[in-house]
C-alpha atoms as a PDB file:
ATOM      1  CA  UNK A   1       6.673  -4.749 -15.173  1.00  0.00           C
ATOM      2  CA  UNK A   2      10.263  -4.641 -13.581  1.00  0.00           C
ATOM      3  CA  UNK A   3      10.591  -6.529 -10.432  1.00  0.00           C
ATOM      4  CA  UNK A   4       9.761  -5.496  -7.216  1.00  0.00           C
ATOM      5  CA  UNK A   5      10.727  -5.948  -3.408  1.00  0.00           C
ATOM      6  CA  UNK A   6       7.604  -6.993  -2.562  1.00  0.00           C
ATOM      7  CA  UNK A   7       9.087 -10.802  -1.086  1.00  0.00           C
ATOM      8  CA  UNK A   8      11.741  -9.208   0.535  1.00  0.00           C
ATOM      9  CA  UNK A   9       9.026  -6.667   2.482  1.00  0.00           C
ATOM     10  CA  UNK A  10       6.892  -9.970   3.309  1.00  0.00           C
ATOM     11  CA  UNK A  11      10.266 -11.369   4.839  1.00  0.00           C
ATOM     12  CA  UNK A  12      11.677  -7.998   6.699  1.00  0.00           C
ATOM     13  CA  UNK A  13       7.620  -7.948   8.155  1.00  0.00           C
ATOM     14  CA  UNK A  14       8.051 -11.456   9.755  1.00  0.00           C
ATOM     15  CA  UNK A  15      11.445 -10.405  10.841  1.00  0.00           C
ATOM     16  CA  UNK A  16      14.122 -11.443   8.650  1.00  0.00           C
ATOM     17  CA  UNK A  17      15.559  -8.480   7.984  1.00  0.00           C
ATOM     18  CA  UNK A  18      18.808  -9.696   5.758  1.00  0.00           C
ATOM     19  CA  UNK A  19      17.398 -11.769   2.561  1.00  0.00           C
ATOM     20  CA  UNK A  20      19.296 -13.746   0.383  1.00  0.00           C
ATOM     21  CA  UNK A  21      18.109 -13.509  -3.670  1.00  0.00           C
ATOM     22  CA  UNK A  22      19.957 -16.564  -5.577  1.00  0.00           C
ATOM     23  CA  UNK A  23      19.763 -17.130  -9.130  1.00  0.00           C
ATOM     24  CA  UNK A  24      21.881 -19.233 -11.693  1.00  0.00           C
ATOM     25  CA  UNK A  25      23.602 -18.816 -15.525  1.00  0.00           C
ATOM     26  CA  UNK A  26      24.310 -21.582 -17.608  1.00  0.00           C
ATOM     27  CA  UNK A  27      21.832 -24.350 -16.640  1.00  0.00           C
ATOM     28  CA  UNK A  28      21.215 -25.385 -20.261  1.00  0.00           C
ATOM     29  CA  UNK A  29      24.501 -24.801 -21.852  1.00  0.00           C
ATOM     30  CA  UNK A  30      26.889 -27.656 -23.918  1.00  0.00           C
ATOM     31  CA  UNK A  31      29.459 -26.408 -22.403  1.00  0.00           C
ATOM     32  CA  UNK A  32      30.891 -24.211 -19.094  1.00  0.00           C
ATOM     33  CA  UNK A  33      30.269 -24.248 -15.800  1.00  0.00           C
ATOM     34  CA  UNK A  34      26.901 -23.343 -13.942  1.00  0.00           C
ATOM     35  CA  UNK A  35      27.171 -20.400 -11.733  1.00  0.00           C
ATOM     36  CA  UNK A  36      25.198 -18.924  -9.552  1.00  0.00           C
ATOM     37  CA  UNK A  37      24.956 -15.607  -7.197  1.00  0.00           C
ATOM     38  CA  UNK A  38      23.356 -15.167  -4.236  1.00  0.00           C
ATOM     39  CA  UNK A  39      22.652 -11.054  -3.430  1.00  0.00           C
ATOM     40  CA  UNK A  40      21.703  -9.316  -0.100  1.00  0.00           C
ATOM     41  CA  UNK A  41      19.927  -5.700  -0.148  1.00  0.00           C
ATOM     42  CA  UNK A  42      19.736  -3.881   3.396  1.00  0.00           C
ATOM     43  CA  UNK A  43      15.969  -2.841   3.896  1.00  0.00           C
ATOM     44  CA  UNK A  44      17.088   0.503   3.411  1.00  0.00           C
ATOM     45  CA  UNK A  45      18.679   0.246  -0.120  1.00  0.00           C
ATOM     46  CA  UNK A  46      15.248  -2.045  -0.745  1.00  0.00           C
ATOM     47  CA  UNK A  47      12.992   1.001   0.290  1.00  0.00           C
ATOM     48  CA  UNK A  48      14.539   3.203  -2.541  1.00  0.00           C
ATOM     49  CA  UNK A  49      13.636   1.921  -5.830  1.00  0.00           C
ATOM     50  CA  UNK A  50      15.339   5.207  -6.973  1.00  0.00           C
ATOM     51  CA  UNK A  51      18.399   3.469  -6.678  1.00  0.00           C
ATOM     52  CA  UNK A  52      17.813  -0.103  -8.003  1.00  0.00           C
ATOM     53  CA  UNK A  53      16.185   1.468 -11.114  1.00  0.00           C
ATOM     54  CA  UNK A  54      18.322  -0.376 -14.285  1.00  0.00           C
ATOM     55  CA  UNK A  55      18.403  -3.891 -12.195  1.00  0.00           C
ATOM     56  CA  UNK A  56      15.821  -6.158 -13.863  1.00  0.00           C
ATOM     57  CA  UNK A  57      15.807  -9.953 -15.567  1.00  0.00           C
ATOM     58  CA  UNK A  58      19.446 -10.137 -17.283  1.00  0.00           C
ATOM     59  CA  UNK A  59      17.692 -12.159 -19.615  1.00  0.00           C
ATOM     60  CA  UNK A  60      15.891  -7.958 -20.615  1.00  0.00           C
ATOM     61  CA  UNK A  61      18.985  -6.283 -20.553  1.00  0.00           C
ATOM     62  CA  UNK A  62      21.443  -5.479 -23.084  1.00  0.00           C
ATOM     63  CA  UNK A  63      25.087  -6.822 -22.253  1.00  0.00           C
ATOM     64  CA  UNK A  64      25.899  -2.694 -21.776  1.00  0.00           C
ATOM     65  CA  UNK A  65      23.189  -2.669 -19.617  1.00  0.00           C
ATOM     66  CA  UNK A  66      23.833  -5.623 -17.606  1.00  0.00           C
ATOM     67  CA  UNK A  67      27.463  -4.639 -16.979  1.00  0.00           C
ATOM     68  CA  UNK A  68      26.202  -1.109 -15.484  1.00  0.00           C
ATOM     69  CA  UNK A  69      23.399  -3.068 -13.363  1.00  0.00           C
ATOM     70  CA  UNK A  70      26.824  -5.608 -12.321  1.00  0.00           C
ATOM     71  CA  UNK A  71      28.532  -2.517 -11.096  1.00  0.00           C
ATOM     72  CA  UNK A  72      25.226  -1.059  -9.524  1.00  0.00           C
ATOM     73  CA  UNK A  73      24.648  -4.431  -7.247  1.00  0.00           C
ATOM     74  CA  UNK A  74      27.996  -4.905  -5.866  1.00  0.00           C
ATOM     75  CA  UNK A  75      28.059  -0.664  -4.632  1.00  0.00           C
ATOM     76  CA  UNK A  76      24.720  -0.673  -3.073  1.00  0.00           C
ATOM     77  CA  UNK A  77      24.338  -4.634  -1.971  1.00  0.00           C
ATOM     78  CA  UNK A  78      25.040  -5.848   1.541  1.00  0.00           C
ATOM     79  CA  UNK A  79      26.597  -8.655   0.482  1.00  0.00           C
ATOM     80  CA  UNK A  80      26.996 -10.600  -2.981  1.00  0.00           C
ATOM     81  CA  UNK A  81      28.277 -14.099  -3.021  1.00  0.00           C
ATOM     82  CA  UNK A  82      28.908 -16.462  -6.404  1.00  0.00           C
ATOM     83  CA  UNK A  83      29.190 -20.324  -7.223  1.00  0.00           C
ATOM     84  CA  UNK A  84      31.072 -21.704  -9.871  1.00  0.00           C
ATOM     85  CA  UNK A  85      30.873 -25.752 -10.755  1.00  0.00           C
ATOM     86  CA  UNK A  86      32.940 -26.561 -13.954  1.00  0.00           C
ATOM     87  CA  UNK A  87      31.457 -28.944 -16.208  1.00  0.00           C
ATOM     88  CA  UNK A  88      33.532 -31.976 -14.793  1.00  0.00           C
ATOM     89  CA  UNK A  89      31.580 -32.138 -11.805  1.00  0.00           C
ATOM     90  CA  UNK A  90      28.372 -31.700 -13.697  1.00  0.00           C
ATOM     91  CA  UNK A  91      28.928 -34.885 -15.870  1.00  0.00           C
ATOM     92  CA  UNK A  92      29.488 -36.591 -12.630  1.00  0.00           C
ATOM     93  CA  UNK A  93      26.572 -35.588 -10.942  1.00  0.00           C
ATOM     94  CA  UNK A  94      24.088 -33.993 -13.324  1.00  0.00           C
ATOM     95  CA  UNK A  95      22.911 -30.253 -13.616  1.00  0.00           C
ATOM     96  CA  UNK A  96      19.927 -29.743 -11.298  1.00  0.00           C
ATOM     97  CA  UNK A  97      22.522 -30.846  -8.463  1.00  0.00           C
ATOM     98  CA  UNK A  98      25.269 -29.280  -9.801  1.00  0.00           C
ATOM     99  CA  UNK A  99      23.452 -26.185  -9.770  1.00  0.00           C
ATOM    100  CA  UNK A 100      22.096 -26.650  -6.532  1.00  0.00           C
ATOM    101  CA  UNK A 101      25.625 -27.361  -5.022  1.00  0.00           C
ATOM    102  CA  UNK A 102      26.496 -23.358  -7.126  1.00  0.00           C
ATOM    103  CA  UNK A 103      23.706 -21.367  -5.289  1.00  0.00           C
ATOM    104  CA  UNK A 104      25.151 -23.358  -1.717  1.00  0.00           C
ATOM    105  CA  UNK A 105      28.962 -22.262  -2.703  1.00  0.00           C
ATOM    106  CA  UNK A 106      27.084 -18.867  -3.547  1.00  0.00           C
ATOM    107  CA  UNK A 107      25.756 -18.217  -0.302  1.00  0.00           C
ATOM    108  CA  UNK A 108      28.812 -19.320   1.999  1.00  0.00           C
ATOM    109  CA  UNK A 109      30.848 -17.179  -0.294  1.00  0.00           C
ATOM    110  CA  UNK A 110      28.514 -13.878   0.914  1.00  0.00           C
ATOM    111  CA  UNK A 111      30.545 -11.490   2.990  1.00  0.00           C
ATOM    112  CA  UNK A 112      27.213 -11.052   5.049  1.00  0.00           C
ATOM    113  CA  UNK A 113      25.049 -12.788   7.218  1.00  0.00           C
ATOM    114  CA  UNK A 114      21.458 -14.196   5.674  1.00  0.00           C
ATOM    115  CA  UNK A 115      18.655 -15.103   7.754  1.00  0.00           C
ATOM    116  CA  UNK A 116      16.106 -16.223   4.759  1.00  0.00           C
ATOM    117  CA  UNK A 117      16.167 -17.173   0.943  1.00  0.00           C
ATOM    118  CA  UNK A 118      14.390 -16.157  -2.207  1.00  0.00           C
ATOM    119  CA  UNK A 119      15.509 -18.825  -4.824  1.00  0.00           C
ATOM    120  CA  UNK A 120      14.256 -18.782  -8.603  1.00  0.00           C
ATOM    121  CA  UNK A 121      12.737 -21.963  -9.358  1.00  0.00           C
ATOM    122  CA  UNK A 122      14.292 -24.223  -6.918  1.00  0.00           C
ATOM    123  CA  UNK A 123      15.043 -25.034  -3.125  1.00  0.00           C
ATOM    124  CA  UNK A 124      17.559 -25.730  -1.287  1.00  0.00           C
ATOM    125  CA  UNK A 125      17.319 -28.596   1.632  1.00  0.00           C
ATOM    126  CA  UNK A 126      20.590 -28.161   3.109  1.00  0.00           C
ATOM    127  CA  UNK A 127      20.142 -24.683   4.273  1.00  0.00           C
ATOM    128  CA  UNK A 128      17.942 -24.595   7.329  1.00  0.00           C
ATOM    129  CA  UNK A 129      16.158 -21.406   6.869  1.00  0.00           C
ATOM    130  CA  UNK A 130      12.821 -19.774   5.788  1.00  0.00           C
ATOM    131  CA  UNK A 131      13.149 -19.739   1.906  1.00  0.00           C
ATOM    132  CA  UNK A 132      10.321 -19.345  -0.801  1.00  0.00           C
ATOM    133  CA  UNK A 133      11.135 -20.524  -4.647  1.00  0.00           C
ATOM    134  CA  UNK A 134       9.684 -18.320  -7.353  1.00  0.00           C
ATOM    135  CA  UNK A 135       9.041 -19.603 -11.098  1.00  0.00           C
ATOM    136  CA  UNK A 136      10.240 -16.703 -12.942  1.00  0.00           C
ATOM    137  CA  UNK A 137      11.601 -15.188  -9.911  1.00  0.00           C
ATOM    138  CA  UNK A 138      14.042 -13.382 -11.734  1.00  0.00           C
ATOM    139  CA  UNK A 139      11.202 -11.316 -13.539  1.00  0.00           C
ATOM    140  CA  UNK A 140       9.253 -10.779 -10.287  1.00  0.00           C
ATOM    141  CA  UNK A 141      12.032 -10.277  -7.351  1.00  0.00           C
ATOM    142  CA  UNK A 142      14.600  -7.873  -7.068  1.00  0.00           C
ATOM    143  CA  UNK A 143      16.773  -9.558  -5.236  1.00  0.00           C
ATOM    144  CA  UNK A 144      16.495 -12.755  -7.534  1.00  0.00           C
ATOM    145  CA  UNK A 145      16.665 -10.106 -10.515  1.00  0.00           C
ATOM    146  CA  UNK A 146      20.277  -8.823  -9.046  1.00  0.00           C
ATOM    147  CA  UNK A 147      21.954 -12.432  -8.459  1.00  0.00           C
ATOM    148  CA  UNK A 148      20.479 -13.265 -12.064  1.00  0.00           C
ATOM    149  CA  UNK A 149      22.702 -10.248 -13.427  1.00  0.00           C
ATOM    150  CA  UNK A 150      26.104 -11.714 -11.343  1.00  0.00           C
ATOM    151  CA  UNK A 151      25.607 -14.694 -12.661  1.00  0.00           C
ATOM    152  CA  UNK A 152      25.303 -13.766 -16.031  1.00  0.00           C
ATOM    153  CA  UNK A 153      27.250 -11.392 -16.240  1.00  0.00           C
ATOM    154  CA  UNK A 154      30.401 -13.753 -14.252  1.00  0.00           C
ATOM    155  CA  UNK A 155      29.665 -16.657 -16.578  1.00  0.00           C
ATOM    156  CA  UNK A 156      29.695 -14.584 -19.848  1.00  0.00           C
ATOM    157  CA  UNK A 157      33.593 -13.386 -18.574  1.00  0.00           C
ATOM    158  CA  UNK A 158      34.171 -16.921 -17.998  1.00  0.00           C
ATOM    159  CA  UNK A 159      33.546 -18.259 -20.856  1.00  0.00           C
ATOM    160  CA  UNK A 160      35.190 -15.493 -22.775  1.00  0.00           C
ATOM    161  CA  UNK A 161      38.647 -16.876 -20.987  1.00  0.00           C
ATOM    162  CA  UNK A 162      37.684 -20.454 -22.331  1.00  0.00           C
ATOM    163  CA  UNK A 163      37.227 -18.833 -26.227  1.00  0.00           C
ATOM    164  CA  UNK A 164      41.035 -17.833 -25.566  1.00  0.00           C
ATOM    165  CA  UNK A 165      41.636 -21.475 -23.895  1.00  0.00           C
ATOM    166  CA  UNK A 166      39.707 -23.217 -26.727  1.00  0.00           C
ATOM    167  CA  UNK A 167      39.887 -20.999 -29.872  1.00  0.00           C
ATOM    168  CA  UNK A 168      37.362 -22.107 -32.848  1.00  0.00           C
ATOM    169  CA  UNK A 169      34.682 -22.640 -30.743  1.00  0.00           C
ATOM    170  CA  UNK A 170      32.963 -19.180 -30.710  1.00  0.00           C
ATOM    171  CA  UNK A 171      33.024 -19.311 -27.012  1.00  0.00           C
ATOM    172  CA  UNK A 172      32.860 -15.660 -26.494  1.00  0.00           C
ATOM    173  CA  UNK A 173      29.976 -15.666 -28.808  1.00  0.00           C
ATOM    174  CA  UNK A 174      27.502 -17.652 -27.827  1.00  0.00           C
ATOM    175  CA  UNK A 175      28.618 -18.230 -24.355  1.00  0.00           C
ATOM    176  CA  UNK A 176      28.351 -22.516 -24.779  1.00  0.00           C
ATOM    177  CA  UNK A 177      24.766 -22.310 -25.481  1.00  0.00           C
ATOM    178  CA  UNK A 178      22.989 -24.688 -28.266  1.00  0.00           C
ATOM    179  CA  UNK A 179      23.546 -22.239 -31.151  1.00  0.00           C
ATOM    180  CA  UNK A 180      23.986 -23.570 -34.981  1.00  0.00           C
ATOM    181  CA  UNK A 181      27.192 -21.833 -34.850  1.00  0.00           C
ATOM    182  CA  UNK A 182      28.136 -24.128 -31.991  1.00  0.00           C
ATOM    183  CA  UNK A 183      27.186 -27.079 -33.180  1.00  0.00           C
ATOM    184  CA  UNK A 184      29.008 -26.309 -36.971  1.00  0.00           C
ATOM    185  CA  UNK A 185      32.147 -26.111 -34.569  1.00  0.00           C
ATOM    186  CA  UNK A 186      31.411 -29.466 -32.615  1.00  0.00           C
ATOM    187  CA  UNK A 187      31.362 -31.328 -35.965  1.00  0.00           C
ATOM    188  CA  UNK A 188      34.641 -29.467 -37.089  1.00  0.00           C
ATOM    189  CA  UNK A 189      36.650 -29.863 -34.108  1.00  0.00           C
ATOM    190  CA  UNK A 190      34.875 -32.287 -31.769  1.00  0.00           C
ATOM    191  CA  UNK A 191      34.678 -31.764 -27.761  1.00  0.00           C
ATOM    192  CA  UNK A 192      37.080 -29.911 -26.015  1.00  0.00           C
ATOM    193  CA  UNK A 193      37.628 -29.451 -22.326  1.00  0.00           C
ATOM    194  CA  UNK A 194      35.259 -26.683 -21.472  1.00  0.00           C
ATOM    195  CA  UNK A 195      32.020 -29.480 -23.143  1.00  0.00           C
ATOM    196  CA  UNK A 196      30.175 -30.862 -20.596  1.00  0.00           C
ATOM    197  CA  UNK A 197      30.362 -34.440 -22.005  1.00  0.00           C
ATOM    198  CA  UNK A 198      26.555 -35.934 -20.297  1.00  0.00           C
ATOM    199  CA  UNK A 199      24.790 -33.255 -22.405  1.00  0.00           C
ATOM    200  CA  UNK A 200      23.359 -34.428 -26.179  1.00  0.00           C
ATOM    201  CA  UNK A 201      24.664 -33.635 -28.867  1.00  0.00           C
ATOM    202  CA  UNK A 202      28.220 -33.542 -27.246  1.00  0.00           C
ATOM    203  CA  UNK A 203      27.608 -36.890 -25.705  1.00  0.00           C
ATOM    204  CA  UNK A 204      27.056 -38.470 -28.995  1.00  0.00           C
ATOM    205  CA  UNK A 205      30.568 -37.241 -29.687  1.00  0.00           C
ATOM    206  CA  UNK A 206      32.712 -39.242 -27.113  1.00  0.00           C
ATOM    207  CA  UNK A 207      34.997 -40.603 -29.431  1.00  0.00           C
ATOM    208  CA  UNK A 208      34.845 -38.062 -32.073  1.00  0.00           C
ATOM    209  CA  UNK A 209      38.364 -36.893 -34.146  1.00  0.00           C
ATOM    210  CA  UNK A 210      38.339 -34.072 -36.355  1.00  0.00           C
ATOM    211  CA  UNK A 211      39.212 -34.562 -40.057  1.00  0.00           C
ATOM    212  CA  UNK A 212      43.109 -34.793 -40.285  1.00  0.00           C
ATOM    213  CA  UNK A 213      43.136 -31.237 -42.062  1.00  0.00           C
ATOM    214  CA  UNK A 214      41.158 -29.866 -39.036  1.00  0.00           C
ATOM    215  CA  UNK A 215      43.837 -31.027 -36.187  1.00  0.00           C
ATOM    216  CA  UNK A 216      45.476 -28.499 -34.339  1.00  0.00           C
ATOM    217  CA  UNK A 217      42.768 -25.474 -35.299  1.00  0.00           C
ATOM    218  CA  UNK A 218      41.722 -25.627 -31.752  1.00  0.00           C
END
């Protein structure tokens, strides 16, 4: 089943009218930033599921199909805000922070006013206002479903400017997940800028240096 606005509707009924959906890309990655979106539906555009049909999980989209759903958020949302931490700050203060400090840049970046949250999977302390976390919530919440298509699809753009930083790396490809492609070009070329140098395997590879007939490839 696609998601529903069935959270929000429990929110707007205790009278938060303006909710917040946040959601995150690249939590697991070798390399890139973690970024995350937070999205705001009136309770008008929620009461239409006419026009929200095509947002779902970006995870169950095609990329043609999340670009479409992209444009579709940011024309009927109230508000969308995104969070990018590069992969410097993650080494220095790990990922489930670094991702929490993404959906707070996320949702003081949103054009709009918010008076409660609907986070996937996690919760955020240093906002002080009603906010439920949802395992999956990306599958189940519309809102969560929407911010889980910015992010996506703003990372994936991303990381297609660091395959033109960082040629050899298959950036554009795989998008700095775990892929056997990605690790073939680790072992070729060793780290480069965009790694996030706390995660294994890159971590293991500190000190690596390419083969002298592989220097300068990058």
């Amino acid at each position: 089943m696609p998601p529903d606005a069935a959270c929000e509707r429990k929110f707007h009924n205790s009278g938060w009218r303006l909710v917040a959906g946040i959601d995150e890309a690249g939590r697991g990655c070798w390399a890139g930033p973690v970024v995350a979106a937070a999205v705001v539906f009136s309770p008008t555009i929620l009461a239409r599921p006419e026009a929200l049909a095509g947002i779902d999980d970006s995870k169950a989209l095609t990329r043609r199909q999340r670009e479409r759903a992209y444009a579709q958020v940011y024309r009927l949302a109230e508000g969308v805000g995104v969070g990018v931490v590069p992969p410097s700050v993650i080494d220095a203060s790990g990922i489930v922070p670094s991702t929490r400090l993404a959906m707070t840049v996320a949702l003081l970046s949103l054009p709009c006013p918010f008076s409660a949250l609907l986070i996937d999977a996690l919760s955020l302390e240093v906002v002080s206002v009603p906010q439920y976390s949802l395992i999956k919530g990306d599958a189940r919440c519309l809102s969560i479903a929407a911010a889980s298509i910015v992010a996506k699809v703003t990372r994936d753009r991303l990381m297609q400017t660091a395959d033109r930083a960082f040629p050899g790396y298959g950036f554009a490809r795989h998008k700095g997940y775990g892929t056997d492609a990605h690790w073939k070009a680790l072992q070729r070329l060793g780290p480069c800028g965009s790694h996030r140098m706390s995660f294994r395997p890159v971590a293991g590879m500190r000190d690596y240096l390419p083969p002298l007939d592989k220097v300068g490839e990058q």
